[in-house]
N, C-alpha and C. Protein backbone atom coordinates (compact mmCIF):
# COMPACT_ATOMS: atom_id res chain seq x y z
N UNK A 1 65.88 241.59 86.52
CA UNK A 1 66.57 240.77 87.49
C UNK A 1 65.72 240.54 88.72
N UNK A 2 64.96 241.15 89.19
CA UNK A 2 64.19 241.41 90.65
C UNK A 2 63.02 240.39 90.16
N UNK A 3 62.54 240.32 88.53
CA UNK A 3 61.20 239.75 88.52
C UNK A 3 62.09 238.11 88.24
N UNK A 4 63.15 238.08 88.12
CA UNK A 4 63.27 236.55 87.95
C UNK A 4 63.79 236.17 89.34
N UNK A 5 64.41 237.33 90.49
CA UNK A 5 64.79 236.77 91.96
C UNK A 5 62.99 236.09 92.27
N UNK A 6 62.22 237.34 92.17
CA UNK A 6 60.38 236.90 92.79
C UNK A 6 60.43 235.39 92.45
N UNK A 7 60.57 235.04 90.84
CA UNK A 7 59.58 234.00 90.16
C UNK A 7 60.35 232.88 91.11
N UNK A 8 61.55 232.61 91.15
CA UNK A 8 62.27 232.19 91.64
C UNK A 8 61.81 231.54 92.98
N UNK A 9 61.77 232.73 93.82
CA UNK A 9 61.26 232.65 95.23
C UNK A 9 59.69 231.70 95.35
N UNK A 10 59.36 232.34 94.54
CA UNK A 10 57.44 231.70 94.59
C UNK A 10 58.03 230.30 93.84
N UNK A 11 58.85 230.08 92.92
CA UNK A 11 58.83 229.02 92.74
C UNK A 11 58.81 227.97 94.16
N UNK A 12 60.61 228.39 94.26
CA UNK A 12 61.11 227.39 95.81
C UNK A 12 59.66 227.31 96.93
N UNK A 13 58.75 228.84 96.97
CA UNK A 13 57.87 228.45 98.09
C UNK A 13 56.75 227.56 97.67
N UNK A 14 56.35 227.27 97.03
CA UNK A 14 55.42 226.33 95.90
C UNK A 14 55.99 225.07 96.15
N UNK A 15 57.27 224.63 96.02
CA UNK A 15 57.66 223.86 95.72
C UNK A 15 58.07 222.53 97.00
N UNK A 16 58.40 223.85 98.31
CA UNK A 16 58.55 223.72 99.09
C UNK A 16 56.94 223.52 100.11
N UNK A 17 56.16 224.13 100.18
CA UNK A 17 54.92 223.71 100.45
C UNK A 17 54.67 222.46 99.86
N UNK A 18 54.58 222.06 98.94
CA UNK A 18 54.18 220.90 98.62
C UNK A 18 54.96 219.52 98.79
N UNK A 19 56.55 219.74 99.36
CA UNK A 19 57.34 218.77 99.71
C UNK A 19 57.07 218.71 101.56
N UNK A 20 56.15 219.79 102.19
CA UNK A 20 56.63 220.13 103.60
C UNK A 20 55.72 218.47 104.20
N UNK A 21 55.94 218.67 105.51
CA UNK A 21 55.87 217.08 106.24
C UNK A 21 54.37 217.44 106.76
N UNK A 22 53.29 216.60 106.66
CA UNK A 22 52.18 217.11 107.18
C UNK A 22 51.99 216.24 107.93
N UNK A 23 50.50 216.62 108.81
CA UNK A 23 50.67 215.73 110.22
C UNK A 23 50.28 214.48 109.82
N UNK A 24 51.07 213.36 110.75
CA UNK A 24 50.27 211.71 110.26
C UNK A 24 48.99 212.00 110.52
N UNK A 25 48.33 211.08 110.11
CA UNK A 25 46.29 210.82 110.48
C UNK A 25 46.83 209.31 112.00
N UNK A 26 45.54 209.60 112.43
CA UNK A 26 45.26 208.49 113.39
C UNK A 26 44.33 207.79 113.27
N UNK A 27 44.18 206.76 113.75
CA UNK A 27 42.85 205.68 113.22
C UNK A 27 42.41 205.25 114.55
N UNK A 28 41.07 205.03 114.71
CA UNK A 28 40.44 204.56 115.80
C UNK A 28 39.59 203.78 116.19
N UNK A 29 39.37 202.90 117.18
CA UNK A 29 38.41 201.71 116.48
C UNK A 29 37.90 201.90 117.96
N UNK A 30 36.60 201.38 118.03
CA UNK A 30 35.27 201.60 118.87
C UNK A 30 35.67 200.16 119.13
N UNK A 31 35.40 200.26 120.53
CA UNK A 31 36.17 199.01 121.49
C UNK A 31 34.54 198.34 122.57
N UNK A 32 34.36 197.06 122.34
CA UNK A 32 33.38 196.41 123.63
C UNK A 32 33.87 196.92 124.46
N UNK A 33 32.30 196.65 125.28
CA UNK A 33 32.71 197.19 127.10
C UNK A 33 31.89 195.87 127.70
N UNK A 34 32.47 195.19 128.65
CA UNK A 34 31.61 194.28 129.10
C UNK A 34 31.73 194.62 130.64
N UNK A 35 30.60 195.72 130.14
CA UNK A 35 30.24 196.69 131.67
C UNK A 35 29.56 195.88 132.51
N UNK A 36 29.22 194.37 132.29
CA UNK A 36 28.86 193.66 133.59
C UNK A 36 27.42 194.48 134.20
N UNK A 37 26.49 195.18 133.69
CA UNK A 37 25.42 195.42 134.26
C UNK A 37 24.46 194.62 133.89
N UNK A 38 24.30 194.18 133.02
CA UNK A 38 23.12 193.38 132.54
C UNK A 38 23.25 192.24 132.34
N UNK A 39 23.07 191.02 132.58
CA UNK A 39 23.01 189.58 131.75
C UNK A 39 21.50 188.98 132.20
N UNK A 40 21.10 187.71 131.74
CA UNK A 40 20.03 187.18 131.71
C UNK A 40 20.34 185.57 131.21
N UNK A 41 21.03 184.92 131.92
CA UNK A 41 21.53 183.66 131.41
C UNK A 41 20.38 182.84 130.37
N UNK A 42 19.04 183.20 130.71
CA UNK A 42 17.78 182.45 130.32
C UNK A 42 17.69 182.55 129.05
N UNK A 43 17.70 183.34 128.04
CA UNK A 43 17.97 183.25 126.85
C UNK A 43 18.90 182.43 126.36
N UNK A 44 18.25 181.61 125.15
CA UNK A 44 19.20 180.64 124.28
C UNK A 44 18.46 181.24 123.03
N UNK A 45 19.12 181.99 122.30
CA UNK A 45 18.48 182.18 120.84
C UNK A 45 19.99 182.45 119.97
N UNK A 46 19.04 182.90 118.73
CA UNK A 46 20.38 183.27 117.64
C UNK A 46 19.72 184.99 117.46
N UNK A 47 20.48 185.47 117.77
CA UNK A 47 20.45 187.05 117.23
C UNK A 47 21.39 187.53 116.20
N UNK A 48 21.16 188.15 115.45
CA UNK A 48 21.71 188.57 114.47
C UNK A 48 21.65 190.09 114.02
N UNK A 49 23.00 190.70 114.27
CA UNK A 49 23.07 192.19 114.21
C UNK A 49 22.82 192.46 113.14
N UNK A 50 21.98 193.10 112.11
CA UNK A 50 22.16 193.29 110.57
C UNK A 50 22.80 195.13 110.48
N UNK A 51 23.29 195.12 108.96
CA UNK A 51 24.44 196.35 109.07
C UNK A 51 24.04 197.36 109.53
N UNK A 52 24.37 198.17 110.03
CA UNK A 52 23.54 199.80 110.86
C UNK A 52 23.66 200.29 109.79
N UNK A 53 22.67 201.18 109.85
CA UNK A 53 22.21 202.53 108.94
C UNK A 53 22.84 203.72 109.42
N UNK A 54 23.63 204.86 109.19
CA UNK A 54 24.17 205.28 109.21
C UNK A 54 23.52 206.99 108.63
N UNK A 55 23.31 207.97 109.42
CA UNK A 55 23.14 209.02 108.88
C UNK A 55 24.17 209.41 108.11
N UNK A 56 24.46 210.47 107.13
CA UNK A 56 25.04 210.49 105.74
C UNK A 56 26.46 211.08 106.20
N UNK A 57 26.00 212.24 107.69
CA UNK A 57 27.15 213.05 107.92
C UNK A 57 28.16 211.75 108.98
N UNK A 58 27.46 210.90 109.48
CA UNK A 58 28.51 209.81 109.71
C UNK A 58 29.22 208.70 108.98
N UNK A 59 28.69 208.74 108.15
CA UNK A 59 29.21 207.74 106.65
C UNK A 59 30.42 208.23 106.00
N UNK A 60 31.55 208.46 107.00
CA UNK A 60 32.61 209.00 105.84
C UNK A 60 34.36 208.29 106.98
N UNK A 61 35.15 208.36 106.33
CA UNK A 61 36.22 207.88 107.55
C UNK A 61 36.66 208.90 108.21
N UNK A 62 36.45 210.11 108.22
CA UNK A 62 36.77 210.97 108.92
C UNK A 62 36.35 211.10 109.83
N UNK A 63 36.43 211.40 111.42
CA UNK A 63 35.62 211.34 112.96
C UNK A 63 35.30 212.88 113.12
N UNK A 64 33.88 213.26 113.04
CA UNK A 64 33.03 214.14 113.14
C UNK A 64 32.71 214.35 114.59
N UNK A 65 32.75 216.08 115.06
CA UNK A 65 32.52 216.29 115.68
C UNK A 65 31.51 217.64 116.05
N UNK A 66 30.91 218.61 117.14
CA UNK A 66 30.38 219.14 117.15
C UNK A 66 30.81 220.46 117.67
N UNK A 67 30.89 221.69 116.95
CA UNK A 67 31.61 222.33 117.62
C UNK A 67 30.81 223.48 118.87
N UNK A 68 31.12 224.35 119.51
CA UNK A 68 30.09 224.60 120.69
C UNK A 68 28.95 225.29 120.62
N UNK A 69 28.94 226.05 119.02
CA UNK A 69 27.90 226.92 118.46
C UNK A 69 26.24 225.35 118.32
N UNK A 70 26.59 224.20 118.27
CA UNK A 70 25.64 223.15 118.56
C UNK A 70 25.32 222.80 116.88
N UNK A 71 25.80 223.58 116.68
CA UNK A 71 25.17 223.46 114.53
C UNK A 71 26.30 223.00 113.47
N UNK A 72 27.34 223.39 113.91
CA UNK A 72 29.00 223.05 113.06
C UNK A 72 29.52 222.79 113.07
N UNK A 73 29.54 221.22 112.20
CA UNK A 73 30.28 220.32 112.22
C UNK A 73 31.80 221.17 112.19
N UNK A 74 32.98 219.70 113.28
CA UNK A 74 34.41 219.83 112.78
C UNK A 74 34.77 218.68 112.20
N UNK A 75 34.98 218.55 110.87
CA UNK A 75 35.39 216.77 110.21
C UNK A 75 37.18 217.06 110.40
N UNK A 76 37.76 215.87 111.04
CA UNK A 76 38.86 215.89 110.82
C UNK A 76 39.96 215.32 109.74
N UNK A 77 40.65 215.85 109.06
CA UNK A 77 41.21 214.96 108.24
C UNK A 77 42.03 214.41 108.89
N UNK A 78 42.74 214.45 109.93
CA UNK A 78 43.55 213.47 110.81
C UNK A 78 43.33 212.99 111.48
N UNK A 79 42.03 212.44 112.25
CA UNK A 79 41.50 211.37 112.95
C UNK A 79 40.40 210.95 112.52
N UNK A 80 40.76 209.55 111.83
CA UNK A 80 39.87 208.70 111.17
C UNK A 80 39.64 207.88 112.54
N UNK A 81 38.34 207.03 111.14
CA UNK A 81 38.22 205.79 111.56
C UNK A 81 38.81 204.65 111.11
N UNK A 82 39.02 203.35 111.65
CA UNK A 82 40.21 202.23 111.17
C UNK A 82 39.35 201.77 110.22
N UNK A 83 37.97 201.81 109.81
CA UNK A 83 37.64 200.65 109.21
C UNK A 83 35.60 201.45 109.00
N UNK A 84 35.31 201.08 108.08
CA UNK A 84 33.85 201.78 108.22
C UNK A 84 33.14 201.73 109.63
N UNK A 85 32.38 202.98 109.42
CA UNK A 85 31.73 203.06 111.39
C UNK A 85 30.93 202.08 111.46
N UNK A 86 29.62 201.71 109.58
CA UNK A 86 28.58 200.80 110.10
C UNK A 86 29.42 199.13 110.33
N UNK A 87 30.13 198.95 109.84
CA UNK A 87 30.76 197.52 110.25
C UNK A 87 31.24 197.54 111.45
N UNK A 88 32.09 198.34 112.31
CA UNK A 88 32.51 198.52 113.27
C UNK A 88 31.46 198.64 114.48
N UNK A 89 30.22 199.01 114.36
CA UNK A 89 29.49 199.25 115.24
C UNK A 89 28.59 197.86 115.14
N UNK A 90 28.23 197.83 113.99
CA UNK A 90 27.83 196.27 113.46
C UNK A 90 28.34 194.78 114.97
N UNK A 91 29.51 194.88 114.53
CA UNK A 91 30.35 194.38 115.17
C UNK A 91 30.44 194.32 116.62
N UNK A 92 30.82 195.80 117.13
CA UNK A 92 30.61 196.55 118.58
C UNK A 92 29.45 195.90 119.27
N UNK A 93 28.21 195.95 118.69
CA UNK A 93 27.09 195.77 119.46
C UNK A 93 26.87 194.30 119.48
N UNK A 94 27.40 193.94 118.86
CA UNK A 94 26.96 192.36 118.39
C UNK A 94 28.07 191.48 119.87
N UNK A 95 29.16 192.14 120.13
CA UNK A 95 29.91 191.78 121.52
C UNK A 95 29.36 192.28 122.81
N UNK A 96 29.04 193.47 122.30
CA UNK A 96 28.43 193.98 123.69
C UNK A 96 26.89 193.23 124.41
N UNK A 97 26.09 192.77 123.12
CA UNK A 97 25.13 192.36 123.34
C UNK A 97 25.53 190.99 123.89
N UNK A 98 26.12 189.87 123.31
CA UNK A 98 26.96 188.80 123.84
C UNK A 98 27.23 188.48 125.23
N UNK A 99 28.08 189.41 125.76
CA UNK A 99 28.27 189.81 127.13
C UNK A 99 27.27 190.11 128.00
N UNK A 100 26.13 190.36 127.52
CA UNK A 100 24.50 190.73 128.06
C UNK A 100 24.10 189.68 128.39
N UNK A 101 23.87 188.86 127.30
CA UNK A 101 23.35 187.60 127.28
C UNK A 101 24.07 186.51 126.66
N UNK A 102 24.62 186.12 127.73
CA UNK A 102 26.10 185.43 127.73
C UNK A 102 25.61 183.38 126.69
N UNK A 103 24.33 183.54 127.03
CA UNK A 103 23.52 181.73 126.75
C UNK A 103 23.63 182.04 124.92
N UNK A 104 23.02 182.98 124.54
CA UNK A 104 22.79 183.37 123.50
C UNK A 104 23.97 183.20 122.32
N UNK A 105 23.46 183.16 121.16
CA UNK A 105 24.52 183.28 120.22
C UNK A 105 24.48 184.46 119.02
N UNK A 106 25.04 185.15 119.21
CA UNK A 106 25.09 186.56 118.77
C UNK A 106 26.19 187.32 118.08
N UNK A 107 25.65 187.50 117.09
CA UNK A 107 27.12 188.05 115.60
C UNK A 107 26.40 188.83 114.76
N UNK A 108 27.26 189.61 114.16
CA UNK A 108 26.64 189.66 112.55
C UNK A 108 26.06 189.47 111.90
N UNK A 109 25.05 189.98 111.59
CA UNK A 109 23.94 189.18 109.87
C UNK A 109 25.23 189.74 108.66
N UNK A 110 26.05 188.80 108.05
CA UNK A 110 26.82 188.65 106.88
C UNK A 110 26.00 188.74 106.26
N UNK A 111 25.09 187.61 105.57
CA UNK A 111 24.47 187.87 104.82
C UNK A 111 22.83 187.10 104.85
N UNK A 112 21.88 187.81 104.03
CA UNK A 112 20.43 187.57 103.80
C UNK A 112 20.11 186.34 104.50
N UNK A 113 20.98 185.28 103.69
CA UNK A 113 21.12 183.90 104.15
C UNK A 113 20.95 183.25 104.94
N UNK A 114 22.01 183.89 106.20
CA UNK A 114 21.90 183.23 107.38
C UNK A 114 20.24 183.57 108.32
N UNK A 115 20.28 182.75 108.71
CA UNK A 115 18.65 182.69 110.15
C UNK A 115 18.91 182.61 111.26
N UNK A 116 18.32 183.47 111.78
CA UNK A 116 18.41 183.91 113.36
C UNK A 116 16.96 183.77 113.42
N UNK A 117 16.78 183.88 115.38
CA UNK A 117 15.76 183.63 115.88
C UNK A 117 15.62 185.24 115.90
N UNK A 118 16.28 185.60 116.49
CA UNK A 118 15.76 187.55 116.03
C UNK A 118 16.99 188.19 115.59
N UNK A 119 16.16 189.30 115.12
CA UNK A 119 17.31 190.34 113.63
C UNK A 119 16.99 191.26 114.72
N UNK A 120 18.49 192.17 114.53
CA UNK A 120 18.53 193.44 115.40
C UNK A 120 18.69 194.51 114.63
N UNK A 121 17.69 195.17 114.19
CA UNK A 121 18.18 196.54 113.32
C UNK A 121 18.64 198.24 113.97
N UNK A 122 19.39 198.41 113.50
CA UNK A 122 20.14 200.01 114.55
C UNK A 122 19.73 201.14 113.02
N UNK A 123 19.35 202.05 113.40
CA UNK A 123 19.37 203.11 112.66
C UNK A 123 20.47 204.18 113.17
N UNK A 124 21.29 204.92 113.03
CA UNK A 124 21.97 205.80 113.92
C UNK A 124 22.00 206.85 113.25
N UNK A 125 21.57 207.96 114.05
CA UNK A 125 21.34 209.47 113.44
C UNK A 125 21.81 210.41 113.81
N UNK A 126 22.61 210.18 115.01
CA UNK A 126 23.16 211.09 115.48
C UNK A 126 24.42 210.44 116.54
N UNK A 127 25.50 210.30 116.17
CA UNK A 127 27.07 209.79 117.19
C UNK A 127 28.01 211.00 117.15
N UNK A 128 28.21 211.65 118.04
CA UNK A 128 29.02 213.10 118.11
C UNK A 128 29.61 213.30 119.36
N UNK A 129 30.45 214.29 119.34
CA UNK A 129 30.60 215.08 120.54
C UNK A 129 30.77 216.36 120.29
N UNK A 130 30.76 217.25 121.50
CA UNK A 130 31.20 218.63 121.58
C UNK A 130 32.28 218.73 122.70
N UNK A 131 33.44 218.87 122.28
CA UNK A 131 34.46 219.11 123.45
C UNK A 131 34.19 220.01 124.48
N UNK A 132 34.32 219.01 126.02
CA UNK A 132 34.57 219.41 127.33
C UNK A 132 32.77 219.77 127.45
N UNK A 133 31.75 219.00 126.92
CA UNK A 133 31.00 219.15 126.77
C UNK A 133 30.00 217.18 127.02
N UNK A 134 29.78 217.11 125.61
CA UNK A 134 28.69 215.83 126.19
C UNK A 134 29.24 214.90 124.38
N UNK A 135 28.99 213.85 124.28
CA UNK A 135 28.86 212.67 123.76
C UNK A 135 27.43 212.42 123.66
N UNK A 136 26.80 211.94 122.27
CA UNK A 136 25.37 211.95 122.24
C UNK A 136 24.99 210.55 121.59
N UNK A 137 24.27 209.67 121.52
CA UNK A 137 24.10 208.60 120.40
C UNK A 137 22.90 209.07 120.41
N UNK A 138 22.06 208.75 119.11
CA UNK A 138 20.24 208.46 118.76
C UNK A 138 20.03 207.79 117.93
N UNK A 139 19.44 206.65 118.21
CA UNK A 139 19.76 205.87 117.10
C UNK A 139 17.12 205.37 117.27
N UNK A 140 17.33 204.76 116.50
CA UNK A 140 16.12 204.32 116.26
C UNK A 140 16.43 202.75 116.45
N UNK A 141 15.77 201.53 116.89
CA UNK A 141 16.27 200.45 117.03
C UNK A 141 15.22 199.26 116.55
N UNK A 142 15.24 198.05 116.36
CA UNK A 142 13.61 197.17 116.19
C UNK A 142 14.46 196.20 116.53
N UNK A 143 13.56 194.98 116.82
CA UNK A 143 13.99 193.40 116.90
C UNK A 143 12.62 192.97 116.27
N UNK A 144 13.08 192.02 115.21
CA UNK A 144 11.72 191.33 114.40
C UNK A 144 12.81 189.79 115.04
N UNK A 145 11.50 188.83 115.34
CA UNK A 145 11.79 187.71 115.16
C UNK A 145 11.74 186.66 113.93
N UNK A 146 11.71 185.23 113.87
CA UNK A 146 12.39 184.73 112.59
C UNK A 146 11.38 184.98 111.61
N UNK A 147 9.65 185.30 111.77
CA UNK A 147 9.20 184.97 111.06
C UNK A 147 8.68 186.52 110.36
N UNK A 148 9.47 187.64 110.89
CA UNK A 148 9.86 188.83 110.27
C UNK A 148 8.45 189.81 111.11
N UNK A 149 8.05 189.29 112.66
CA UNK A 149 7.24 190.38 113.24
C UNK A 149 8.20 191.24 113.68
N UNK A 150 7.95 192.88 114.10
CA UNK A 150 8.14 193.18 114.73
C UNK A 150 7.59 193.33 115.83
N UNK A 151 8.61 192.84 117.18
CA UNK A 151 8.47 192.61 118.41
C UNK A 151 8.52 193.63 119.16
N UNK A 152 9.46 194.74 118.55
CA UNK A 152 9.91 195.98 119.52
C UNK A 152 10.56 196.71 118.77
N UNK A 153 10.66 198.28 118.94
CA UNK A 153 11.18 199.00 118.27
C UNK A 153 10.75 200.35 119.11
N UNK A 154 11.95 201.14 118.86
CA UNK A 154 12.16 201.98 120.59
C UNK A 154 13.64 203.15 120.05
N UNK A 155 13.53 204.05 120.05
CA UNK A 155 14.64 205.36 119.98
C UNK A 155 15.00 205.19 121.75
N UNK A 156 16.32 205.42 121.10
CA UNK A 156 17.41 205.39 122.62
C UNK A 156 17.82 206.94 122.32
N UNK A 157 18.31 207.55 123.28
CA UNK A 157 19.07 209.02 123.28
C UNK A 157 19.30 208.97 124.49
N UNK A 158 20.92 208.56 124.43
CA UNK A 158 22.17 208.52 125.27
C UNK A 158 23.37 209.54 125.23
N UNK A 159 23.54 209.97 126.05
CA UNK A 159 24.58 210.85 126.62
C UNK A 159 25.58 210.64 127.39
N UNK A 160 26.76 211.13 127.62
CA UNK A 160 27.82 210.87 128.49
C UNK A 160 28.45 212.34 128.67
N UNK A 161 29.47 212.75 129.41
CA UNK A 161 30.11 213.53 129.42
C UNK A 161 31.38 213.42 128.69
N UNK A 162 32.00 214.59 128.50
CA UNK A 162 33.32 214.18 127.78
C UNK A 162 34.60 215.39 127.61
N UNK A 163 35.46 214.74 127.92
CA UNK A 163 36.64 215.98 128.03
C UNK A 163 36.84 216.60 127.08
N UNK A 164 38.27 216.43 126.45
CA UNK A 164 39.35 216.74 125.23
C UNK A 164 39.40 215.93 125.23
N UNK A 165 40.00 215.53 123.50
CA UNK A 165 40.72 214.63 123.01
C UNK A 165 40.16 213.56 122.33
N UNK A 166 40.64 213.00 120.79
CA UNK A 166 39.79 211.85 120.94
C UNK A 166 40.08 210.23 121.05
N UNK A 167 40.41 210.40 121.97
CA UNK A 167 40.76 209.20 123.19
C UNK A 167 39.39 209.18 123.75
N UNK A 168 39.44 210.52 124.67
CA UNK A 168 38.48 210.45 125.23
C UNK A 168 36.98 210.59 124.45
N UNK A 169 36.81 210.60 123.19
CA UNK A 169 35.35 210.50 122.52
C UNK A 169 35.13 209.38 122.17
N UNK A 170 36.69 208.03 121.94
CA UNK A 170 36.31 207.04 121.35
C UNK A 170 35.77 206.20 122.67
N UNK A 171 36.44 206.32 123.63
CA UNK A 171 35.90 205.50 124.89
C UNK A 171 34.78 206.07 125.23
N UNK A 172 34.07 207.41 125.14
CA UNK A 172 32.67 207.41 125.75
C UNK A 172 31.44 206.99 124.83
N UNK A 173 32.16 207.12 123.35
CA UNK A 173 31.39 206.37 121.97
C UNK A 173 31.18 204.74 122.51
N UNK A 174 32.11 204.12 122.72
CA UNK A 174 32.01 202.69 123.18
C UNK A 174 30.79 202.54 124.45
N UNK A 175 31.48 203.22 125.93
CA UNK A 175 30.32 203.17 126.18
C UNK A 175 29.08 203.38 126.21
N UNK A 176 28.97 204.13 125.14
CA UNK A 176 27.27 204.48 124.45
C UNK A 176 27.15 203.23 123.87
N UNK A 177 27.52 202.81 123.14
CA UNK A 177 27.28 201.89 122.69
C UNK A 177 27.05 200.61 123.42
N UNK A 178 27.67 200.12 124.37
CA UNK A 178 27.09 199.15 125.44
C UNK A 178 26.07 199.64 126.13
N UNK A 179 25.95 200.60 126.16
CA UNK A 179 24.20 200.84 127.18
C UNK A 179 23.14 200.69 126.27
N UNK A 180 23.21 201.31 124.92
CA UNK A 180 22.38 200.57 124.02
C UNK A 180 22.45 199.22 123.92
N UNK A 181 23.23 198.73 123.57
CA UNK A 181 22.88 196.72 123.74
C UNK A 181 22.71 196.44 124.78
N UNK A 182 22.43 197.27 125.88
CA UNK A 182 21.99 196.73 127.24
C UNK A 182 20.70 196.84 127.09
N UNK A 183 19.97 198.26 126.54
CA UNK A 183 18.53 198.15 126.42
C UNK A 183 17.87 197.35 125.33
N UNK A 184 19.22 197.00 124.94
CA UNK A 184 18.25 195.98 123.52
C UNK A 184 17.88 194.47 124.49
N UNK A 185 19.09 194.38 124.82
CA UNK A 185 19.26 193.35 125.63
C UNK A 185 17.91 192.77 126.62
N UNK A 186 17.85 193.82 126.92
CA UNK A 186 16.65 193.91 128.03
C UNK A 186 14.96 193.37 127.63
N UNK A 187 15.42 194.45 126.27
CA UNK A 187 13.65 193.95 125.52
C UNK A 187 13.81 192.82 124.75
N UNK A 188 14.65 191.90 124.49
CA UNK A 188 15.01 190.98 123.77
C UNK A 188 14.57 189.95 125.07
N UNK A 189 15.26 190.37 125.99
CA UNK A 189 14.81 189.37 127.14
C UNK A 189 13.10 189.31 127.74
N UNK A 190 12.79 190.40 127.59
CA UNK A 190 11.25 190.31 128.05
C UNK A 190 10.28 189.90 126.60
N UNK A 191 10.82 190.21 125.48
CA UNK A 191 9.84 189.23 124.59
C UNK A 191 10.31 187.67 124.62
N UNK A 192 11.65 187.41 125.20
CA UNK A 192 11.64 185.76 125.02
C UNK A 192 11.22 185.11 126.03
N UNK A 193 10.86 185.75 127.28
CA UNK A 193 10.72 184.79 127.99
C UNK A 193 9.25 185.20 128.49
């Protein structure tokens, strides 16, 4: 009688674990900043963001973080990303740069196809944080113009500070990300003119 009350019990708790309410996930999307520091009206070209490269431990929808030991990762299963990071950043920089250089016409490389006067390539190797700690980007960067030189090519390593929360990692991610298309911005402007 006692071993069929147990089986019983482990049943309902089995059963019950697997019916229990777990936490929703959240989704987050990396937002322009048109931080107004940089423009250069003098540029009229076509730029074209082509897809970022993505180190492997950022290639996933889960939002990665750093925990304070500096070496171990925390992946969350409840705060994603809305939509892949390299399209989203794809995207991100391609507005932020816009807002730089407001004359210019500046989007996406969709595909092979389209021609721009310069291609913007992002490598990104490192987008993190460590809570109540710092926000990091490193990305590797080039601009080849149409006829496939490279013009420039330059590692950025950007930092911010950063509280709790990730509210506060997606807004200091964004503005990492506009200070990079500000320095792209910049060398884009001194090879065109």
């Amino acid at each position: 009688m006692m071993m069929k009350k147990l089986s019983l019990f482990l049943l309902f708790s089995l059963v019950s674990a697997c019916t229990g309410v777990s936490q929703p996930s959240k989704f987050y999307s990396l937002q322009s900043e048109n931080t107004g520091n940089y423009t250069n009206a003098k540029i009229r070209a076509s730029i074209g963001i082509t897809e970022v490269s993505l180190a492997d431990y950022l290639d996933r929808p889960q939002i990665s973080t750093v925990k304070a030991n500096m070496i171990e990762l925390d992946v969350s299963e409840y705060n994603r990303w809305s939509e892949s990071l390299s399209t989203m950043i794809q995207r991100v920089i391609a507005d932020d740069l816009a807002y730089d250089l407001p004359r210019a016409v500046v989007k996406p490389r969709l595909s092979v196809r389209e021609k721009f006067d310069y291609l913007v390539d992002i490598e990104l190797n490192k987008f993190d944080g460590s809570w109540k700690e710092n926000v990091t980007l490193e990305a590797w960067w080039s601009i080849t113009d149409q006829n496939g030189n490279i013009i420039s090519r330059q590692k950025s390593v950007l930092s911010a500070p950063l509280k709790s929360g990730y509210d506060d990692l997606i807004r200091a991610q964004s503005l990492l990300l506009a200070e990079l298309a500000e320095k792209i911005a910049k060398a884009l402007a001194a090879k065109a003119s």
